[in-house]
C-alpha atoms as a PDB file:
ATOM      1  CA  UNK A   1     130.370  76.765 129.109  1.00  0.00           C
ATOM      2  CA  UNK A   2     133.780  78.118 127.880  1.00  0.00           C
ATOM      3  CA  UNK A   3     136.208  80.053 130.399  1.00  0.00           C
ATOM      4  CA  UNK A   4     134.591  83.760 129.246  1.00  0.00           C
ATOM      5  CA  UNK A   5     137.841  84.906 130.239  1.00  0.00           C
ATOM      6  CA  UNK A   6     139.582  83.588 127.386  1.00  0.00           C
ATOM      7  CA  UNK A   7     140.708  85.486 124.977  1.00  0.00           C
ATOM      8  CA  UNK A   8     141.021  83.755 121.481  1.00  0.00           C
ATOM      9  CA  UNK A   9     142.216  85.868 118.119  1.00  0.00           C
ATOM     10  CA  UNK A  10     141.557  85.126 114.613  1.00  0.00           C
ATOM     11  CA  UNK A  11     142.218  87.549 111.551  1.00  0.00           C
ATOM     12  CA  UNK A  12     142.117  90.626 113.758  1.00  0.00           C
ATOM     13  CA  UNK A  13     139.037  89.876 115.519  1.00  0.00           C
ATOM     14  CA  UNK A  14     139.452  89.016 119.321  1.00  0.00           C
ATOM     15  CA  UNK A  15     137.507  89.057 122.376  1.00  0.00           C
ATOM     16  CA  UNK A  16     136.440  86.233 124.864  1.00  0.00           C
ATOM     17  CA  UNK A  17     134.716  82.887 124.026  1.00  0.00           C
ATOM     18  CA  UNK A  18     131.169  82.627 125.144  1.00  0.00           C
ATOM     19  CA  UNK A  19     130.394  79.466 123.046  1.00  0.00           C
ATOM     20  CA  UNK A  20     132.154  76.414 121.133  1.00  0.00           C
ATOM     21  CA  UNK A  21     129.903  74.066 118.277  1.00  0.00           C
ATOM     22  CA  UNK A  22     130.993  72.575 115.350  1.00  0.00           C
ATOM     23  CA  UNK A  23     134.955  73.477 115.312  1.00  0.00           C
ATOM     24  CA  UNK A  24     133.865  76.701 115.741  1.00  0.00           C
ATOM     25  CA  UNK A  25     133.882  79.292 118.864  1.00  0.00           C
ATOM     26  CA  UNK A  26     131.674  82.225 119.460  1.00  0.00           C
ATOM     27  CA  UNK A  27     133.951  85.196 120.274  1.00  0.00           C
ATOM     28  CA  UNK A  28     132.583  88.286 121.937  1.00  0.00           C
ATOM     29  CA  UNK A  29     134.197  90.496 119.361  1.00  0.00           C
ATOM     30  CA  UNK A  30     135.995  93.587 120.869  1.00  0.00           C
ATOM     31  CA  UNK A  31     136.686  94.868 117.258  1.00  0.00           C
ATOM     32  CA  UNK A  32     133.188  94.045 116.171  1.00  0.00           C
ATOM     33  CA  UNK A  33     130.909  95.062 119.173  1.00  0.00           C
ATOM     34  CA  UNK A  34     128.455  91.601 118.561  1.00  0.00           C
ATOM     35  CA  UNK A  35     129.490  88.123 119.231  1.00  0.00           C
ATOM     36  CA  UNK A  36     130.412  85.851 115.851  1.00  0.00           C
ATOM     37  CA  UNK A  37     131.572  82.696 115.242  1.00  0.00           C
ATOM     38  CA  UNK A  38     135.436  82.452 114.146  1.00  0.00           C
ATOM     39  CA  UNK A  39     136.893  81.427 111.823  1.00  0.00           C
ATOM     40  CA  UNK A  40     133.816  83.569 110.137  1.00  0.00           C
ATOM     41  CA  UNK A  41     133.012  81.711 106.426  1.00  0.00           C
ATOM     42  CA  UNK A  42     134.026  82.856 103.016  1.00  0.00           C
ATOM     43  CA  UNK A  43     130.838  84.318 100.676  1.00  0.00           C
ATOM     44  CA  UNK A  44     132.223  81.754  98.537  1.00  0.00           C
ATOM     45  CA  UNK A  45     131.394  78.795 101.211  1.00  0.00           C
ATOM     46  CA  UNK A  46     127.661  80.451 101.615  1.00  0.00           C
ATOM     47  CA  UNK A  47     127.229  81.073  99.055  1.00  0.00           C
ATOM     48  CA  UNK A  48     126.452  77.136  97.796  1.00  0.00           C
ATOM     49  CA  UNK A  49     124.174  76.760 100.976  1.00  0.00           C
ATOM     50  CA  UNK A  50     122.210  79.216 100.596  1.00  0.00           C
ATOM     51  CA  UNK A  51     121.652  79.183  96.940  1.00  0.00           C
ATOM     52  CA  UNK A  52     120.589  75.217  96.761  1.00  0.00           C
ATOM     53  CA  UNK A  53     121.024  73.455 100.217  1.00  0.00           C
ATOM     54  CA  UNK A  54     119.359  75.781 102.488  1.00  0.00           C
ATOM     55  CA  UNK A  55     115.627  75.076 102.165  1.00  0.00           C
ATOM     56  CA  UNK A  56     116.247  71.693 101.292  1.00  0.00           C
ATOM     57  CA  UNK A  57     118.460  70.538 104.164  1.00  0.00           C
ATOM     58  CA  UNK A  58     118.475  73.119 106.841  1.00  0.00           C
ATOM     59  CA  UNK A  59     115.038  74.359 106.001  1.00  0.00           C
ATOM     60  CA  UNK A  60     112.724  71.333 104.093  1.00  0.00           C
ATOM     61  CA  UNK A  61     109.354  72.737 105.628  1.00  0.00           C
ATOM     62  CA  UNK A  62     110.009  76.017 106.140  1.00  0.00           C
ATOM     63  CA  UNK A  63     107.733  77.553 103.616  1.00  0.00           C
ATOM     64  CA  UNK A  64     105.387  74.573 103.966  1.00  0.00           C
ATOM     65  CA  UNK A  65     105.020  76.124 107.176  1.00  0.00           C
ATOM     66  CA  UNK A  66     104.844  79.463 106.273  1.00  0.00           C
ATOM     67  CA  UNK A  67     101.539  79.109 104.094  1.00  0.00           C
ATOM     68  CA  UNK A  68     100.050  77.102 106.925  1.00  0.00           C
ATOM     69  CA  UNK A  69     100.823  79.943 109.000  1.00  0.00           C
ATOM     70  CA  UNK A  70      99.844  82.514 106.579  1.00  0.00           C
ATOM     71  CA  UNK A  71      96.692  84.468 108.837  1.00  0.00           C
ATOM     72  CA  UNK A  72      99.286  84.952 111.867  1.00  0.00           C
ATOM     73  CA  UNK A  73     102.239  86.163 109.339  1.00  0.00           C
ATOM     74  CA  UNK A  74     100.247  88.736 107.587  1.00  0.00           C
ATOM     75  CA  UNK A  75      99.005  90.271 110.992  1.00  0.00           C
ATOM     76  CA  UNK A  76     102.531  90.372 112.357  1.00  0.00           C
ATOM     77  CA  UNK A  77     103.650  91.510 108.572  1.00  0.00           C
ATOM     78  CA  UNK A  78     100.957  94.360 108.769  1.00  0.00           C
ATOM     79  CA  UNK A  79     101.969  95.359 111.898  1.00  0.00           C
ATOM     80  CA  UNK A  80     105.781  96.203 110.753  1.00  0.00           C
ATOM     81  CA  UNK A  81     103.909  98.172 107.644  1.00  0.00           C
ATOM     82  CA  UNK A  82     102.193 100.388 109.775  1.00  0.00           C
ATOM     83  CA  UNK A  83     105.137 101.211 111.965  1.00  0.00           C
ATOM     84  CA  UNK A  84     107.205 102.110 108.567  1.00  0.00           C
ATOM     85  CA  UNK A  85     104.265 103.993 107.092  1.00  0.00           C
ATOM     86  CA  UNK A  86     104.099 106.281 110.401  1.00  0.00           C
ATOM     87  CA  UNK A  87     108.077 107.306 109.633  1.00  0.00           C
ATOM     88  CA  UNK A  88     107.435 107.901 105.943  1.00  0.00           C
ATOM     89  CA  UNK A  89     105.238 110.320 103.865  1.00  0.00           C
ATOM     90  CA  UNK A  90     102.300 109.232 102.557  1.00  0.00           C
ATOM     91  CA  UNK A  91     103.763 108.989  98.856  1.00  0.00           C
ATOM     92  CA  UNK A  92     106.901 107.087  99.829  1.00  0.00           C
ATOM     93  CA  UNK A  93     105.752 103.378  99.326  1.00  0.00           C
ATOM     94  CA  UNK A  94     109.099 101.416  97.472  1.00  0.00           C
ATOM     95  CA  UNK A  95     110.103  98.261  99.561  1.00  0.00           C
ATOM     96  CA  UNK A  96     113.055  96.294  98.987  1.00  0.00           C
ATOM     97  CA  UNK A  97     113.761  92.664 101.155  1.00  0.00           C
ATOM     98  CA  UNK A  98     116.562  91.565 101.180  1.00  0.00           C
ATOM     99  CA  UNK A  99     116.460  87.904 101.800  1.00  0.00           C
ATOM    100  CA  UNK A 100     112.896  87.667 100.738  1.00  0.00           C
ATOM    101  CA  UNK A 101     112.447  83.746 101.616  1.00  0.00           C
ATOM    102  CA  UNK A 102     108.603  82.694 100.374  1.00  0.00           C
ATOM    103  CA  UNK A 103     107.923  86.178  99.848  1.00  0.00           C
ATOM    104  CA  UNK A 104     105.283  86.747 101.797  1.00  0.00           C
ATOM    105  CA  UNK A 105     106.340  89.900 103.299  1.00  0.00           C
ATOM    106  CA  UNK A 106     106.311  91.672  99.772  1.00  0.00           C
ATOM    107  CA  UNK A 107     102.949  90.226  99.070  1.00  0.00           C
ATOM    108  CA  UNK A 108     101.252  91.835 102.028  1.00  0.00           C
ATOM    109  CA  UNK A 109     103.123  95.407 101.133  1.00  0.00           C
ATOM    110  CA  UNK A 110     101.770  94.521  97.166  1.00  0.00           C
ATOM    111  CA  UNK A 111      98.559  94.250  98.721  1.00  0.00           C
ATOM    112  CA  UNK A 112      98.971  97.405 100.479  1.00  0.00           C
ATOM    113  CA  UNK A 113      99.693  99.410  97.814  1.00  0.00           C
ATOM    114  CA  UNK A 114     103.163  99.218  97.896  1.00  0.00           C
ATOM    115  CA  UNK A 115     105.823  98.887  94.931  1.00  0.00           C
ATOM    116  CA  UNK A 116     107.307  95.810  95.741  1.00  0.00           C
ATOM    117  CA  UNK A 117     111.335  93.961  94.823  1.00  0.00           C
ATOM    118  CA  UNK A 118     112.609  91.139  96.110  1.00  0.00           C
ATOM    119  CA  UNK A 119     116.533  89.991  96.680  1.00  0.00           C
ATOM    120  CA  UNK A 120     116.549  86.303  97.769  1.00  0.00           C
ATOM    121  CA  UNK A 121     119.690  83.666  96.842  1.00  0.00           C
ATOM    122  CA  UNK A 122     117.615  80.401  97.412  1.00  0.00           C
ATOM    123  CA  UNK A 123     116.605  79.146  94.137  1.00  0.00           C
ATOM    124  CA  UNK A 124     113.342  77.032  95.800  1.00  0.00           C
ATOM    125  CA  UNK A 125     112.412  80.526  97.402  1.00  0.00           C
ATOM    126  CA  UNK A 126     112.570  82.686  94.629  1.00  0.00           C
ATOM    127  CA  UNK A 127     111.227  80.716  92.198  1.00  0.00           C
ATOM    128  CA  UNK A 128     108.053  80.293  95.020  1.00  0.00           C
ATOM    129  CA  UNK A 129     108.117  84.367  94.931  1.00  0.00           C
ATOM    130  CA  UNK A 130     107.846  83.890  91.017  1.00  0.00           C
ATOM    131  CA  UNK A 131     104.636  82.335  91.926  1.00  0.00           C
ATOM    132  CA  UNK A 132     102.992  84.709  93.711  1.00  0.00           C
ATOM    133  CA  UNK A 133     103.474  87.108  90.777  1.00  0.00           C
ATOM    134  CA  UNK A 134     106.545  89.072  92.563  1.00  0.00           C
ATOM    135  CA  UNK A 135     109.563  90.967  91.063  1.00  0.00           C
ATOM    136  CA  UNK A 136     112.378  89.007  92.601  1.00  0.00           C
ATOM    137  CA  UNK A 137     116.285  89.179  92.113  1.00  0.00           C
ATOM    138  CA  UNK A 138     117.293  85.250  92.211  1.00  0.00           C
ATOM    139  CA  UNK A 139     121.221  87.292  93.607  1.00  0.00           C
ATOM    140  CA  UNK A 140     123.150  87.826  96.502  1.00  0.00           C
ATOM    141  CA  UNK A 141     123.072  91.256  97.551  1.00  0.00           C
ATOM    142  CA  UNK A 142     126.154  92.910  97.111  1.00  0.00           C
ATOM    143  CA  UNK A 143     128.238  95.930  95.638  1.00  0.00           C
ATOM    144  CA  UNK A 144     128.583  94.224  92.419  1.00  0.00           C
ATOM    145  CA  UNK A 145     124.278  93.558  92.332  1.00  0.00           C
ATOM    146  CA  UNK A 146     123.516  96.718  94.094  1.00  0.00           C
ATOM    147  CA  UNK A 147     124.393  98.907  90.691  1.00  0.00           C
ATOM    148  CA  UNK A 148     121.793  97.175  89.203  1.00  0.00           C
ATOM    149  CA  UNK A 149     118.863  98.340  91.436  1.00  0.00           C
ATOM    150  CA  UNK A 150     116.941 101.566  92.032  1.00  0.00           C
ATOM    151  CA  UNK A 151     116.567 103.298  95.390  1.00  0.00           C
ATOM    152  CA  UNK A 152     114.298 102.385  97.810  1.00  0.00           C
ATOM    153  CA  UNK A 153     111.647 103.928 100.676  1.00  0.00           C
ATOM    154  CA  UNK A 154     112.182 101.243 102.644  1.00  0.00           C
ATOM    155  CA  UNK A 155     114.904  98.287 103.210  1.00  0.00           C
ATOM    156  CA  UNK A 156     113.546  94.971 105.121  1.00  0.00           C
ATOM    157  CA  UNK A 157     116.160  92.389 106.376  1.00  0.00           C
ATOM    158  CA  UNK A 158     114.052  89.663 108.401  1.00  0.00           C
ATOM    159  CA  UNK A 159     116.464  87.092 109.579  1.00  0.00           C
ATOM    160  CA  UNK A 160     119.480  87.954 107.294  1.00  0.00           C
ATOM    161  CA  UNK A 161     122.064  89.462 109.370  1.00  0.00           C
ATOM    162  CA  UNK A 162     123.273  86.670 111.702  1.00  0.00           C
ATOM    163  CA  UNK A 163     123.288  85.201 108.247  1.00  0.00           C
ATOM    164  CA  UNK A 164     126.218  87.409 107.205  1.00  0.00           C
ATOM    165  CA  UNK A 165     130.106  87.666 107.432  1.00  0.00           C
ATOM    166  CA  UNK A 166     130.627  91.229 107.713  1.00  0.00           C
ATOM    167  CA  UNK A 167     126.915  92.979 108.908  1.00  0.00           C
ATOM    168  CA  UNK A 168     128.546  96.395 108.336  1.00  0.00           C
ATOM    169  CA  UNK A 169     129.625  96.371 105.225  1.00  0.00           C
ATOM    170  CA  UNK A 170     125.968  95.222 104.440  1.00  0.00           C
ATOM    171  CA  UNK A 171     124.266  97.753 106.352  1.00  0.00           C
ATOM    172  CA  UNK A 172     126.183 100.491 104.507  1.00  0.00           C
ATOM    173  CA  UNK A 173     125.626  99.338 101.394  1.00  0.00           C
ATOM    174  CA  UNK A 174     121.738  99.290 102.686  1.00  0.00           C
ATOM    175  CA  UNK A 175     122.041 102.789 103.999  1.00  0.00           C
ATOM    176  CA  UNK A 176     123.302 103.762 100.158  1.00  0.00           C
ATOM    177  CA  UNK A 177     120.590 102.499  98.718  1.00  0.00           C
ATOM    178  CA  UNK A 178     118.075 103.976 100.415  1.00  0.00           C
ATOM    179  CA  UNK A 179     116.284 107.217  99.736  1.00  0.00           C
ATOM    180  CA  UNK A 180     117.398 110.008 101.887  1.00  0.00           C
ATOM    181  CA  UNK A 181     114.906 109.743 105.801  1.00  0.00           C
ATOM    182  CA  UNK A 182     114.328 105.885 103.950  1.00  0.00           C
ATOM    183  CA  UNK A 183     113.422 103.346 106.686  1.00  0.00           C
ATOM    184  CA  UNK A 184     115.142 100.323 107.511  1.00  0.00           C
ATOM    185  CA  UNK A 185     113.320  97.041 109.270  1.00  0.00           C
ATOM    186  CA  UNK A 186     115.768  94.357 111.059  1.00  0.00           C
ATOM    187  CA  UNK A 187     114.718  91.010 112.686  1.00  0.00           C
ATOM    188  CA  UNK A 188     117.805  89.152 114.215  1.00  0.00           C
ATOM    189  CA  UNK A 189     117.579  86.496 116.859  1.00  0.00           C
ATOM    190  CA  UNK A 190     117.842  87.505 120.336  1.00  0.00           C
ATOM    191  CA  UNK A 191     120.917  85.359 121.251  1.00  0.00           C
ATOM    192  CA  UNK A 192     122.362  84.692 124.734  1.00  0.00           C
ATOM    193  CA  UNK A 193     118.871  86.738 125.992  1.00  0.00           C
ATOM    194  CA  UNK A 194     118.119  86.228 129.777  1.00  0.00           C
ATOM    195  CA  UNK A 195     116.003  83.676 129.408  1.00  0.00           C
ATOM    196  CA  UNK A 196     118.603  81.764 127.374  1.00  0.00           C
ATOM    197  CA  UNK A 197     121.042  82.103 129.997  1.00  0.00           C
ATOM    198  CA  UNK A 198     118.728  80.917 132.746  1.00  0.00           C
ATOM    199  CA  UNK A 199     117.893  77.848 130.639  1.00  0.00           C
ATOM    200  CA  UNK A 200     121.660  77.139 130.113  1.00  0.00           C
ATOM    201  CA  UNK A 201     123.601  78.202 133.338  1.00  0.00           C
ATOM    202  CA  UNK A 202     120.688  77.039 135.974  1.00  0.00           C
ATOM    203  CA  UNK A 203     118.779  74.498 134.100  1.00  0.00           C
ATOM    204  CA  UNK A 204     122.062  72.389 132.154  1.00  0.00           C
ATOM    205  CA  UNK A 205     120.387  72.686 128.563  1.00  0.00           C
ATOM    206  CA  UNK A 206     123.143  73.115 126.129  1.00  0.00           C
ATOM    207  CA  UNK A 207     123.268  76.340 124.040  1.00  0.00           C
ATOM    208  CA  UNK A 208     121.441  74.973 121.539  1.00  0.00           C
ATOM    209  CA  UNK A 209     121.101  78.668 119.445  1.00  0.00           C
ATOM    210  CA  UNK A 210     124.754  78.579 118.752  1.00  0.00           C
ATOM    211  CA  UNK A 211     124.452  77.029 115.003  1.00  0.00           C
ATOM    212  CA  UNK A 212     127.918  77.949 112.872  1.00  0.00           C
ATOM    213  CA  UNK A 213     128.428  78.248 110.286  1.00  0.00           C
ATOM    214  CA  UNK A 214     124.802  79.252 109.098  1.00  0.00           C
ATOM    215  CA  UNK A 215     124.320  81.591 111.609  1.00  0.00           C
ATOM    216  CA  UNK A 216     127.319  83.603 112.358  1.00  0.00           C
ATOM    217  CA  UNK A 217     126.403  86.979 114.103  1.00  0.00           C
ATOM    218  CA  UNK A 218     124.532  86.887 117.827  1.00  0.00           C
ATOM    219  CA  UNK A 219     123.039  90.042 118.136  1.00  0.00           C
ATOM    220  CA  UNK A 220     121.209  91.596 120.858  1.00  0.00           C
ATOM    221  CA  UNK A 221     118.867  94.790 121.259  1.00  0.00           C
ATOM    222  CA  UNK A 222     122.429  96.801 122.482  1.00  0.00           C
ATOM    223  CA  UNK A 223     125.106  95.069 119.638  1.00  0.00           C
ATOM    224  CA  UNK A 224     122.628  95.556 117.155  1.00  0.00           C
ATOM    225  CA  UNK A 225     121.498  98.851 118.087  1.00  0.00           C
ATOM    226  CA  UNK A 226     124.853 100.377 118.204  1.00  0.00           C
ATOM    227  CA  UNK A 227     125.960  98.735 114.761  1.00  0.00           C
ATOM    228  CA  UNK A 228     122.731 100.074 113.444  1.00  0.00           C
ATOM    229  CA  UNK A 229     123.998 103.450 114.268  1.00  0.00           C
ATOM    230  CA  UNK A 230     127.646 103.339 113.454  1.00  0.00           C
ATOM    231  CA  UNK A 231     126.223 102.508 110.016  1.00  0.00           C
ATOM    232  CA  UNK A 232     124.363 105.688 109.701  1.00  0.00           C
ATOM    233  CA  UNK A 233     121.096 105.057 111.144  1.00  0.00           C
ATOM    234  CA  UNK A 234     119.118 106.588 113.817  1.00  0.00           C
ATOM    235  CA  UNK A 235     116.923 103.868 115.348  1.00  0.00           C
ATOM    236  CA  UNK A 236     113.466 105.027 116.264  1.00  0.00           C
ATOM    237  CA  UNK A 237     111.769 102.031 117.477  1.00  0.00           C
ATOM    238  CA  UNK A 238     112.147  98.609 118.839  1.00  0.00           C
ATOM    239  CA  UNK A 239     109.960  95.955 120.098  1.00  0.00           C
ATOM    240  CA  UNK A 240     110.470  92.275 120.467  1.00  0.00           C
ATOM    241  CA  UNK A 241     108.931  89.135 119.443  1.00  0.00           C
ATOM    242  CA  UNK A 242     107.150  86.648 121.701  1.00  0.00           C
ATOM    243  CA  UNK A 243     109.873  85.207 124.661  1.00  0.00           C
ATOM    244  CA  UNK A 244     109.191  81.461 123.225  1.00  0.00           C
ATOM    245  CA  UNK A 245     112.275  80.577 125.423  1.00  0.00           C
ATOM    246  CA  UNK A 246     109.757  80.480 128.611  1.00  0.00           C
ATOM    247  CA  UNK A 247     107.618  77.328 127.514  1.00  0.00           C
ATOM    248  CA  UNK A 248     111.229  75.740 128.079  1.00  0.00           C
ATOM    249  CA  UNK A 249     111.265  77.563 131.831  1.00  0.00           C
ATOM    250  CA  UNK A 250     107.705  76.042 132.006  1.00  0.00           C
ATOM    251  CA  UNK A 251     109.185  72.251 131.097  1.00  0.00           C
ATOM    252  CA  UNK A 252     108.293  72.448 127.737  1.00  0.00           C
ATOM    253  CA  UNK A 253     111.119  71.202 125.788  1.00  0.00           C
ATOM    254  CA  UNK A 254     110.853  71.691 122.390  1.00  0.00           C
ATOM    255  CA  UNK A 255     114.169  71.447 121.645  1.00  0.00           C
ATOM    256  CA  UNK A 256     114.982  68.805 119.127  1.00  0.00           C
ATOM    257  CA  UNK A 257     111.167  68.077 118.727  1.00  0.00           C
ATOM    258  CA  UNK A 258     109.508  69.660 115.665  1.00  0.00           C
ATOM    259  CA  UNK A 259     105.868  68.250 117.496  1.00  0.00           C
ATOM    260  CA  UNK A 260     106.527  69.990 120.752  1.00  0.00           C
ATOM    261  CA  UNK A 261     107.732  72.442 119.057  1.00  0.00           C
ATOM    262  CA  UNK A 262     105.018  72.954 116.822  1.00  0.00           C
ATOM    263  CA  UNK A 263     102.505  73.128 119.939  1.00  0.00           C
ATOM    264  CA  UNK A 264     104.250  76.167 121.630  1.00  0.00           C
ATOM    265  CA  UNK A 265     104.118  78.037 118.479  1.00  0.00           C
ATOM    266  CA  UNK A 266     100.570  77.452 117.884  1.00  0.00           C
ATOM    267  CA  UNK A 267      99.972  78.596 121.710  1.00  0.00           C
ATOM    268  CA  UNK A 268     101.830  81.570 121.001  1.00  0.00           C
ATOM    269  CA  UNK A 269     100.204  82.352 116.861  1.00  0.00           C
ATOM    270  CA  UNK A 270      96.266  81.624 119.115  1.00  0.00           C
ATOM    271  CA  UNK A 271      97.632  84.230 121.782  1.00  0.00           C
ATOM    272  CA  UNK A 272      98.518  86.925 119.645  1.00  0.00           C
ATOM    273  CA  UNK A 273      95.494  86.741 116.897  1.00  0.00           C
ATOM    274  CA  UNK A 274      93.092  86.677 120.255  1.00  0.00           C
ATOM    275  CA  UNK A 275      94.839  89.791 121.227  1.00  0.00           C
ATOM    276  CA  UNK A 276      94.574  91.270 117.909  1.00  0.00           C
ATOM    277  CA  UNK A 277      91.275  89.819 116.774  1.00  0.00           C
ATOM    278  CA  UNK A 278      90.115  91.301 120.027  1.00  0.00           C
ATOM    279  CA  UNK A 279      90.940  94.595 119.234  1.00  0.00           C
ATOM    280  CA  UNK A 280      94.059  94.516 121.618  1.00  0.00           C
ATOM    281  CA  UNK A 281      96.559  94.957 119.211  1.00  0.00           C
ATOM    282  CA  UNK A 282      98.113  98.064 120.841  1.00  0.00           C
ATOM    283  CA  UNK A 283      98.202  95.892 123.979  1.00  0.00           C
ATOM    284  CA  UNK A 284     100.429  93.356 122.644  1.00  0.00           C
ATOM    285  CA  UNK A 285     102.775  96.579 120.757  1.00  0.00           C
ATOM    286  CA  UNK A 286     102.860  97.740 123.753  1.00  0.00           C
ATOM    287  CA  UNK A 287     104.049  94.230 125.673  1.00  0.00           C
ATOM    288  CA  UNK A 288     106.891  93.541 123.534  1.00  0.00           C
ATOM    289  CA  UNK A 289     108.292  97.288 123.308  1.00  0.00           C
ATOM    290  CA  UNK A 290     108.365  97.247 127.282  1.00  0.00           C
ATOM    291  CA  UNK A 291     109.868  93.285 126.589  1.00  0.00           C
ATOM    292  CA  UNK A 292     112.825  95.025 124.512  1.00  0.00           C
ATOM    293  CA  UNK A 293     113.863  97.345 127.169  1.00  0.00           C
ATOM    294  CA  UNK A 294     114.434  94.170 129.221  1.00  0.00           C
ATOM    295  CA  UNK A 295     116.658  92.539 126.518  1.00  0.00           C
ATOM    296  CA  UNK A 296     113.608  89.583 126.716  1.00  0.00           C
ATOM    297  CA  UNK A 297     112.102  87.789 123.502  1.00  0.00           C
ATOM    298  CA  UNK A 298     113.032  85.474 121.336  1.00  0.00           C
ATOM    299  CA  UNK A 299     113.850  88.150 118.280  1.00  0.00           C
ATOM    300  CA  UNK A 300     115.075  91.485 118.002  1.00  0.00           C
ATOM    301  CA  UNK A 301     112.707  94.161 116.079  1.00  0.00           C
ATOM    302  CA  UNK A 302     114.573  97.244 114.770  1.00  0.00           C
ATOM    303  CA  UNK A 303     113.358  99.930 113.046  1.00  0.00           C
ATOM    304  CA  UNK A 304     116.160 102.726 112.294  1.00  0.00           C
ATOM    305  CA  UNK A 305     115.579 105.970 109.695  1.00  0.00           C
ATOM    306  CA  UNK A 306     118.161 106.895 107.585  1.00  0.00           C
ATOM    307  CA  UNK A 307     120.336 109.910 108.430  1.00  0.00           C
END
């Protein structure tokens, strides 16, 4: 691990390095308030990967895996509805997701009753979106695309902003686009979580969720929180996702091993459709909320109204 007393500068960002991979070190960033990777990529050198490279090399089965996993998506998918529906009136139903991926996030809100637009860069995963008979933007989102686009209800960014090289400039433009009390949904990684720590300061595994340059940002349920707000949200609830990190406390070590790791995920999709199947759904709600206020899980679930 890297002397986390160091201080290390680059372009006016500075803090101490909590991570090195790839040429790059993980700063935690005084000026920012999250740790991110430095030197922090151009839009220009993303903009390639994520347009044509990402689901191909970074991502081949990704939404492969997605339809296999389509029953457990749509119950966690529902369950991120109804928590947006219960902050908005009955007659505010416009969703926009911003980094749409297979798309089907927008097909469960379709399905709802929702009026549904997608933003996604990857050309394989918008032109799957195409074929599910979605509205999608085949763009970046960004000041220049952002004219283009009506206002929105509701703003969902599932995996996008650890993605990005400056999260507050996004989130404003976000906040702009939404209508005024409009609801925004955020799913980050949980990086450097306790778990994660255990696993890498007691147990010698390497910190294997550092990944520059394609993901940037390492967020937690306080960075992200307080970004959230200095970007002029109020955040009303928060849960996270299953703590996947413990089947590696157990000696399950999935790392590296897309069979292993394929087993702990089913474990985890069976326990959460027995728990919801069962008519235990609050149960589970309840689990992870209670998991957030302990920083533990292996994502970050925001949901912040617009002020």
């Amino acid at each position: 691990m890297p002397d986390p007393i160091l201080n290390k500068e680059w372009n006016g960002h500075v803090g101490p390095v909590v991570a090195s991979h790839n040429e790059f070190d993980v700063i935690e960033c005084k000026i920012c308030g999250f740790k991110h990777s430095i030197p922090i990529p151009t839009e220009d050198e993303l903009e390639k990967v994520y347009q044509q490279d990402y689901y191909t090399q970074e991502k081949p089965l990704y939404i492969e895996r997605n339809q296999e996993d389509l029953e457990w998506w749509n119950m966690v998918y529902t369950h991120r509805y109804e928590i947006i529906e219960n902050h908005l009136p009955d007659k505010q139903r416009s969703m926009l997701d911003i980094g749409s991926g297979p798309g089907f996030f927008l097909l469960n809100g379709k399905k709802r009753g929702w009026k549904v637009k997608g933003i996604e860069p990857s050309d394989q995963a918008a032109e799957h979106c195409r074929e599910l008979g979605l509205d999608i933007e085949n763009i970046f989102f960004s000041e220049q695309t952002a004219v283009g686009l009506e206002r929105f209800d509701a703003v969902n960014m599932g995996e996008v902003l650890e993605h990005i090289p400056d999260p507050a400039s996004l989130l404003k433009l976000v906040h702009h686009q939404l209508n005024d009390n409009g609801m925004l949904c955020i799913i980050v990684p949980n990086d450097f979580n306790p778990f994660q720590i255990v696993l890498r300061d007691h147990l010698g595994f390497k910190p294997w969720w550092v990944a520059p340059p394609h993901h940037i940002n390492y967020f937690d349920f306080d960075s992200l929180g307080k970004l959230v707000e200095r970007c002029g949200f109020e955040v009303v609830h928060k849960e996270s996702t299953f703590p996947i990190d413990m089947f590696l406390l157990m000696g399950d070590n999935y790392i590296g091993n897309d069979e292993q790791g394929r087993v702990c995920h089913t474990k985890r999709m069976n326990f959460e459709k027995a728990m919801n199947q069962s008519g235990s759904g609050k149960v589970l709600g309840n689990l992870y909320s209670a998991l957030a206020q302990h920083a533990v899980g292996r994502e970050v679930v925001m949901f912040a109204s617009k002020k």
